[in-house]
Protein backbone atom coordinates (compact mmCIF):
# COMPACT_ATOMS: atom_id res chain seq x y z
CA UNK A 1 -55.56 96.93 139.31
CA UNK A 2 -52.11 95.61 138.93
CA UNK A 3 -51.09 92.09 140.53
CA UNK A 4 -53.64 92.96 143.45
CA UNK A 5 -56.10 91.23 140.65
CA UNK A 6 -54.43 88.10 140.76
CA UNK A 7 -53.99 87.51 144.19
CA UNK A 8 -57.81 86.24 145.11
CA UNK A 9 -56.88 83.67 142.61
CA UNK A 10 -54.34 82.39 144.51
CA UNK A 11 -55.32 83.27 147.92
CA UNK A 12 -57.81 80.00 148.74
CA UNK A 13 -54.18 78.25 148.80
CA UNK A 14 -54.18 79.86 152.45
CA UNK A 15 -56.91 77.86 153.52
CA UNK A 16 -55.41 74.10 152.70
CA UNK A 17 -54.15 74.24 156.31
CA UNK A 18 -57.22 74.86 158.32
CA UNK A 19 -59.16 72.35 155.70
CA UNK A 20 -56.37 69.71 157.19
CA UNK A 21 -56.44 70.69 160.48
CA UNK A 22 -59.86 71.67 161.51
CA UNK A 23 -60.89 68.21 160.78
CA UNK A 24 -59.16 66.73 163.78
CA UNK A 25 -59.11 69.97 165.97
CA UNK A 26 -62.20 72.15 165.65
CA UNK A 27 -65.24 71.28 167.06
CA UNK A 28 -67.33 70.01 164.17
CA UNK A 29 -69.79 72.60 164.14
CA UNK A 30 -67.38 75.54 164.42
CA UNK A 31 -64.91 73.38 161.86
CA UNK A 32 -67.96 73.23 158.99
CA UNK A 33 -69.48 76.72 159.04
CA UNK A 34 -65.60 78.27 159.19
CA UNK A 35 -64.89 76.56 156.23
CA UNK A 36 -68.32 76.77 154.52
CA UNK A 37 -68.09 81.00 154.96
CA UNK A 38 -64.09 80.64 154.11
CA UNK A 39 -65.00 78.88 150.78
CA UNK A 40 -67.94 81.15 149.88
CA UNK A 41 -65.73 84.71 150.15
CA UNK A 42 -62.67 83.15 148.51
CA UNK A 43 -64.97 81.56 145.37
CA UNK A 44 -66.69 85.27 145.28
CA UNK A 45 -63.50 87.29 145.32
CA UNK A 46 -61.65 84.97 142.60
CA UNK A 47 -64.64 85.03 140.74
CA UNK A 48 -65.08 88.52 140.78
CA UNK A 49 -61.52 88.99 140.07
CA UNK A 50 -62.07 86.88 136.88
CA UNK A 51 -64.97 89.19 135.73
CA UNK A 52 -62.59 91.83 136.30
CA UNK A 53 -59.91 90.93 134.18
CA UNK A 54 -62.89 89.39 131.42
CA UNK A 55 -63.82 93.34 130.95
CA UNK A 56 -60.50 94.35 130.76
CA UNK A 57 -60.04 91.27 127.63
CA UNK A 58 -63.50 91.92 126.09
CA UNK A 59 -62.78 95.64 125.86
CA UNK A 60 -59.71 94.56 123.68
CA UNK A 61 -61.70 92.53 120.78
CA UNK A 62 -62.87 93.86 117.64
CA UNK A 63 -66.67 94.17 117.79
CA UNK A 64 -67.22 94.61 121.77
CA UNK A 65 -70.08 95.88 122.85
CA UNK A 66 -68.65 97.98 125.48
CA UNK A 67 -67.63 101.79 124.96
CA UNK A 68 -65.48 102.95 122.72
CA UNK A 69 -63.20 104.74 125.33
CA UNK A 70 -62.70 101.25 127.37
CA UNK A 71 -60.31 100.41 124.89
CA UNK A 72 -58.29 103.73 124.25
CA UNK A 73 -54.50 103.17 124.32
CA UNK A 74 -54.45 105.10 128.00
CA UNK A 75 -56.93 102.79 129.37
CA UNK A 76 -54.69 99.77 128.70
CA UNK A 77 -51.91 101.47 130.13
CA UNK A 78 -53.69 101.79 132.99
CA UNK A 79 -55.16 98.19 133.52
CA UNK A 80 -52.05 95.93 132.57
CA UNK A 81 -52.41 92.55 131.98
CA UNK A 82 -54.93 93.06 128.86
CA UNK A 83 -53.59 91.27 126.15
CA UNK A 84 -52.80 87.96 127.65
CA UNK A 85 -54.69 87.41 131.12
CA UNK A 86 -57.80 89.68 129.89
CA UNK A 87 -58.35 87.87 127.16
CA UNK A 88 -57.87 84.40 128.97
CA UNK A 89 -60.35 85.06 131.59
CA UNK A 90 -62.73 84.91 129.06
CA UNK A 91 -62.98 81.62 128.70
CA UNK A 92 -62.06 80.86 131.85
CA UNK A 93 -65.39 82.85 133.84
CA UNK A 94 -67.59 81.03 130.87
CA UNK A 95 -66.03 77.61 132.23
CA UNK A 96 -66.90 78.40 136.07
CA UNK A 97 -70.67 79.50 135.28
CA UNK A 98 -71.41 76.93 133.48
CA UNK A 99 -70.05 74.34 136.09
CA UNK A 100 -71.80 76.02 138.73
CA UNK A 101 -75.27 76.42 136.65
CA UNK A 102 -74.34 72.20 136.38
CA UNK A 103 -73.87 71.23 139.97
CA UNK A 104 -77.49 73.47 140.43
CA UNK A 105 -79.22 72.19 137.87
CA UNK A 106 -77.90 68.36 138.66
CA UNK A 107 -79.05 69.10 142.29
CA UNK A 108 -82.32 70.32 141.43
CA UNK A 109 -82.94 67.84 139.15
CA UNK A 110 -82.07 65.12 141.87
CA UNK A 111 -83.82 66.64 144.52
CA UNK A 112 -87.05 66.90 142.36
CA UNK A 113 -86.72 62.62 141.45
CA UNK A 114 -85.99 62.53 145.38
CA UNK A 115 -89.17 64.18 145.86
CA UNK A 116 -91.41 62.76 143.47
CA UNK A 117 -90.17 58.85 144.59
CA UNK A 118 -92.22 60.08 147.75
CA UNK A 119 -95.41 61.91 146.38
CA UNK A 120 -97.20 58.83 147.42
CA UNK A 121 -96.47 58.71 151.08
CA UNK A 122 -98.19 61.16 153.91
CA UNK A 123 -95.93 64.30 155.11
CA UNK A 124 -94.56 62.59 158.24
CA UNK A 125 -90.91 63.37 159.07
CA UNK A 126 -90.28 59.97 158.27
CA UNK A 127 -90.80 57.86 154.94
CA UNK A 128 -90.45 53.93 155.36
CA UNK A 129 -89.32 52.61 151.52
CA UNK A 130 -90.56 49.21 151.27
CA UNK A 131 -87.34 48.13 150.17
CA UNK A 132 -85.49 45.28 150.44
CA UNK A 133 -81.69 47.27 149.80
CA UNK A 134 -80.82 49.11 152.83
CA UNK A 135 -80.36 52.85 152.83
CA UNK A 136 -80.88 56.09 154.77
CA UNK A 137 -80.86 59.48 153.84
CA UNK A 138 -82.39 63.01 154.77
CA UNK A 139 -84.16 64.75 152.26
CA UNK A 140 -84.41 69.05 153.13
CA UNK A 141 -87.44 70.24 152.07
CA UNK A 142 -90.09 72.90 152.47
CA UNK A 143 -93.27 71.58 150.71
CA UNK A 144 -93.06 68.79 151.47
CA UNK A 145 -91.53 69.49 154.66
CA UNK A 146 -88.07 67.71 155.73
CA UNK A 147 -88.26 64.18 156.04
CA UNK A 148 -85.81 61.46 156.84
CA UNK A 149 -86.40 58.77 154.56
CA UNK A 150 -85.10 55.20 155.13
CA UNK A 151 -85.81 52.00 153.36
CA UNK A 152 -87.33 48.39 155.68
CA UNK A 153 -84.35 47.02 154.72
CA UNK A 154 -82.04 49.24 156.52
CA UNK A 155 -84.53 49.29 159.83
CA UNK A 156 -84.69 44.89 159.54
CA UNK A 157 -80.60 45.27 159.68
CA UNK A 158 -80.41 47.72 162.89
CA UNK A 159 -81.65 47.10 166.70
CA UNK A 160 -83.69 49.56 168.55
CA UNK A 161 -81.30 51.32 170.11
CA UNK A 162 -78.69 51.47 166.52
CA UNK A 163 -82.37 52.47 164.88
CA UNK A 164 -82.54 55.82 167.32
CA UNK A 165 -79.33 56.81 166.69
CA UNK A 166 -79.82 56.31 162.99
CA UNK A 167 -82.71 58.83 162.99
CA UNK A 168 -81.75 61.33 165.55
CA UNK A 169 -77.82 61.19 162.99
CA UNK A 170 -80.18 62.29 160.23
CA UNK A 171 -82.48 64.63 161.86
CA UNK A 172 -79.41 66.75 162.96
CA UNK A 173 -78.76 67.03 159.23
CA UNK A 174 -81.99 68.35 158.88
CA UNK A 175 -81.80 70.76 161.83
CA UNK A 176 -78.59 71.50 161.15
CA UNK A 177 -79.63 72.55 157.24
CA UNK A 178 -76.24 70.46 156.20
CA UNK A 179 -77.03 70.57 152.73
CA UNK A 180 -76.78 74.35 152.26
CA UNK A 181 -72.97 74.09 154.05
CA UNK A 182 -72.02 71.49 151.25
CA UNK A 183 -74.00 73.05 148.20
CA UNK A 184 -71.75 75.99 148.86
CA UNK A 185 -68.50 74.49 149.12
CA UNK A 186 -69.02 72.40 146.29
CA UNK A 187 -69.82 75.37 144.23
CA UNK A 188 -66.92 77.07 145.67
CA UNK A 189 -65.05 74.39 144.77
CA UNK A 190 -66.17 74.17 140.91
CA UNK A 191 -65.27 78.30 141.36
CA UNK A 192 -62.08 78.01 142.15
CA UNK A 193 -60.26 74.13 141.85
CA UNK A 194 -57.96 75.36 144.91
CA UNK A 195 -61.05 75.22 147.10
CA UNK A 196 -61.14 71.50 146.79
CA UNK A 197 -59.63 70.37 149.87
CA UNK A 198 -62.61 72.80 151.82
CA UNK A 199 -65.44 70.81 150.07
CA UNK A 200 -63.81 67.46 150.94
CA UNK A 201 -63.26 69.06 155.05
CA UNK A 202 -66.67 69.99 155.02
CA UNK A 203 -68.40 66.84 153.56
CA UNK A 204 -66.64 65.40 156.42
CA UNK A 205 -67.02 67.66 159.58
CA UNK A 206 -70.64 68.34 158.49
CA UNK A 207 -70.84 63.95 158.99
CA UNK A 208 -69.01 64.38 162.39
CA UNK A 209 -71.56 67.12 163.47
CA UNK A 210 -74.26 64.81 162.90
CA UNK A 211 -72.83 62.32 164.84
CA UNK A 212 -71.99 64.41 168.07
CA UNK A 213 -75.78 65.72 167.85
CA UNK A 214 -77.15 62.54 167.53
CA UNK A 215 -74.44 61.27 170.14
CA UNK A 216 -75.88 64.04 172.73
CA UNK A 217 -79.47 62.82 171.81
CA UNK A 218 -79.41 59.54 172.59
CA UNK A 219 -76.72 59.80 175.23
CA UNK A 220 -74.49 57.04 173.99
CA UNK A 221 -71.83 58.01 171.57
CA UNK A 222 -70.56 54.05 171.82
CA UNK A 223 -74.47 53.37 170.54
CA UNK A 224 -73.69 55.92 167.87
CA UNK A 225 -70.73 54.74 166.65
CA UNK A 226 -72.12 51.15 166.57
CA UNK A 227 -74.97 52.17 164.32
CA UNK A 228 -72.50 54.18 161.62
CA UNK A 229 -70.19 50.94 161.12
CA UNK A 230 -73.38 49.03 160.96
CA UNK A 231 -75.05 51.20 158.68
CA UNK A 232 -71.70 51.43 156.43
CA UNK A 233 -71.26 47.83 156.14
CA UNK A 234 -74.77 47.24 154.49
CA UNK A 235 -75.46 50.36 152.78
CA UNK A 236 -76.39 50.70 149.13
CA UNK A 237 -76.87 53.97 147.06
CA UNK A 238 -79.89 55.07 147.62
CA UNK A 239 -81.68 54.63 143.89
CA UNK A 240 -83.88 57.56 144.17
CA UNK A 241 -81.39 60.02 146.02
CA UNK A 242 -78.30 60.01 143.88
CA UNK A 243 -76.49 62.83 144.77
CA UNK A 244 -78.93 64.33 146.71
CA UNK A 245 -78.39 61.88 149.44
CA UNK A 246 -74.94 63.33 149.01
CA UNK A 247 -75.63 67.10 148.98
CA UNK A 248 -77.93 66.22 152.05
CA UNK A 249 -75.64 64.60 154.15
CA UNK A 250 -76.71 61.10 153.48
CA UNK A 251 -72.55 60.49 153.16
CA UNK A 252 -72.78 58.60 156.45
CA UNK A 253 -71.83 55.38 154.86
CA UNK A 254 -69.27 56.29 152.41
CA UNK A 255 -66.38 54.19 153.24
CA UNK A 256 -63.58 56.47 153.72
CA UNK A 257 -64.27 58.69 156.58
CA UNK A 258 -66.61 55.88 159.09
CA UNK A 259 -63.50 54.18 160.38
CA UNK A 260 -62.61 57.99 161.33
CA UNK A 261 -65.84 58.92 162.55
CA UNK A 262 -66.14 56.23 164.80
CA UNK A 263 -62.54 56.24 166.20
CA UNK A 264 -63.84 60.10 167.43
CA UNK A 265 -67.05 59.07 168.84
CA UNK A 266 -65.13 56.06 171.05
CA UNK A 267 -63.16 59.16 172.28
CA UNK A 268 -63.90 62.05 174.18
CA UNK A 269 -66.12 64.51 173.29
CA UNK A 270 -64.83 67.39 171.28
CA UNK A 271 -64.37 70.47 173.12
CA UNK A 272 -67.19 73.23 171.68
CA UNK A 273 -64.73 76.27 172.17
CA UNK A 274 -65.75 78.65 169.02
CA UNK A 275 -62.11 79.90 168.03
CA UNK A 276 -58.89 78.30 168.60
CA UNK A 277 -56.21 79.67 170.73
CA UNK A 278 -53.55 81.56 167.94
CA UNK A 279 -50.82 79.05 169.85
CA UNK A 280 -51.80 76.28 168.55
CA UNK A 281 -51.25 74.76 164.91
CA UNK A 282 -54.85 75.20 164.40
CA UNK A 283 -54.90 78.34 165.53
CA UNK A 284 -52.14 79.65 163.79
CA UNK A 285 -53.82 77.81 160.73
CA UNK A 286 -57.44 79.33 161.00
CA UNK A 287 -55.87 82.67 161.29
CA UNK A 288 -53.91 82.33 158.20
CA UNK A 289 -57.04 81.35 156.44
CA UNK A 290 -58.70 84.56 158.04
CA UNK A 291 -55.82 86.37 156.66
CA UNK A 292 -55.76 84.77 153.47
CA UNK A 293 -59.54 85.49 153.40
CA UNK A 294 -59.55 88.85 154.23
CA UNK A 295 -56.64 90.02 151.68
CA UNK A 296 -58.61 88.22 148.91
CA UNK A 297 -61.51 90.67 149.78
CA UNK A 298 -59.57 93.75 150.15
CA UNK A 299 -57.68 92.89 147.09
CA UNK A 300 -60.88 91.84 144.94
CA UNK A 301 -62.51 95.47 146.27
CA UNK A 302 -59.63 97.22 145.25
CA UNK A 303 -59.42 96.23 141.60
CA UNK A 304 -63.01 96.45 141.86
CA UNK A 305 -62.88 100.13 142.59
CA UNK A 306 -59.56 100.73 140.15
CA UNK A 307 -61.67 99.39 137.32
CA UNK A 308 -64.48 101.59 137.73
CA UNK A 309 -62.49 104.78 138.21
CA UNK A 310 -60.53 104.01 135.19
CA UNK A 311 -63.33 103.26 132.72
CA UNK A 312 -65.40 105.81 134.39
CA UNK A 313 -62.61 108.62 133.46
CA UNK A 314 -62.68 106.98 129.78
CA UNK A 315 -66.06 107.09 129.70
CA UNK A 316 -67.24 109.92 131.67
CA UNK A 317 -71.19 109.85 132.14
């Protein structure tokens, strides 16, 4: 195993770059499912590599229930690192299952309140709240189906035009099944803390995506752009989303990107190239992150495979 163990650990550091970059410079589709699949293999590697190094600790204490032979003095010769990082990993793989088995339970549990706050109302793709606050969100769903749900408040405050884009911002969340990209990355994210900066790129691109689709809907990315200040200057929380409104891209009024994400629709369409010329900062910055990505894998196999020959020799069947 040696210090190939700890690299996937460290590795997701590779990807701050790209996280920065592909914001501004990556066509918002390509920019959210690169660094939705970036997140995912760098949370499973250093995960993995935490299991790793947990059997390599558990084999150490008194009362294991793993083989007697795992622990023989030429086994920990062979896997260094034992005493101290072995034994530490413990702990620290309990502490990232149970904050992943947290964010799915919490968004679960929201989505089911979500769900129940419209058992009353037909299946139609849209559910009118009569409510006074105004609000928006899109709700994924299979039975029920998806809907986009929006209170009368929000629909009084909007014109016609502002009240098409709204819909057609939402329905690309739907279409483009946002809510898996960001329920990944944000369990990357409680996997590995590094992966941070990835959840907060992709909570972001995966609101710019929205807006070019609905932008190429409607045909008016000014009309667009109108709608999301609009909609940001008289939004509420949603009192029966929570974070589900959240998970399911119903961000679009949080107050820190919009001034962004409406600077980029008053500008010129992105470009949709897939993958970034390697001349570029971006470039050079995705390919890093590809790099970065791909060692953690290699690295995680290899320790993965060292482990199993050692204990298998220990132990052998």
């Amino acid at each position: 195993m040696g210090v190939f163990v700890f690299l996937p650990l460290l590795l997701p550091l590779t990807a701050w770059p790209v996280a920065r970059l592909a914001e501004h410079r990556l066509h918002p589709r390509t920019a959210t499912r690169l660094l939705t699949r970036v997140a995912a293999v760098l949370a499973l590697c250093s995960t993995l590599c935490l299991a790793l190094l947990m059997v390599v600790g558990t084999a150490q204490l008194p009362g294991n229930p793993l083989p007697d032979a795992w622990s023989d003095p030429e086994v920990r010769a062979a896997l260094p690192y034992d005493e101290i990082a072995g034994r530490a990993a413990i702990p620290a793989l309990l502490a990232v299952v149970l904050a992943c088995l947290h964010a799915l339970a919490r968004h679960a549990r929201v989505r089911r309140r979500a769900t129940r706050a419209l058992a009353g109302l037909p299946p139609r793709p849209v559910a009118v709240l009569p409510d006074d606050a105004p609000y928006a969100y899109a709700l994924p769903g299979r039975r029920p189906p998806d809907r986009v749900v929006v209170s009368s408040g929000m629909l009084a405050a909007l014109n016609s035009a502002e009240r098409r884009a709204l819909f057609a911002h939402e329905r690309a969340h739907l279409t483009g099944r946002h809510h898996r990209h960001l329920l990944v990355v944000r369990l990357a994210a409680r996997a590995n803390p590094f992966l941070r900066p990835l959840r907060t790129a992709v909570a972001y691109t995966a609101e710019r995506w929205a807006d070019e689709e609905a932008a190429g809907e409607i045909g008016s990315r000014r009309t667009v752009a109108r709608a999301i200040g609009r909609s940001a200057l008289i939004s509420v929380p949603a009192p029966q989303a929570g974070v589900l409104a959240h998970l399911a891209g119903g961000g679009a009024a949080a107050a820190g990107p919009v001034p962004r994400r409406v600077a980029a629709l008053l500008g010129p369409e992105p470009a949709g190239r897939p993958w970034p010329s390697l001349f570029t900062a971006v470039g050079l910055a995705v390919w890093a992150a590809a790099f970065g990505t791909a060692v953690s894998a290699l690295s995680s196999a290899n320790s993965a495979v060292t482990l199993f020959l050692v204990l298998r020799a220990a132990n052998p069947m």
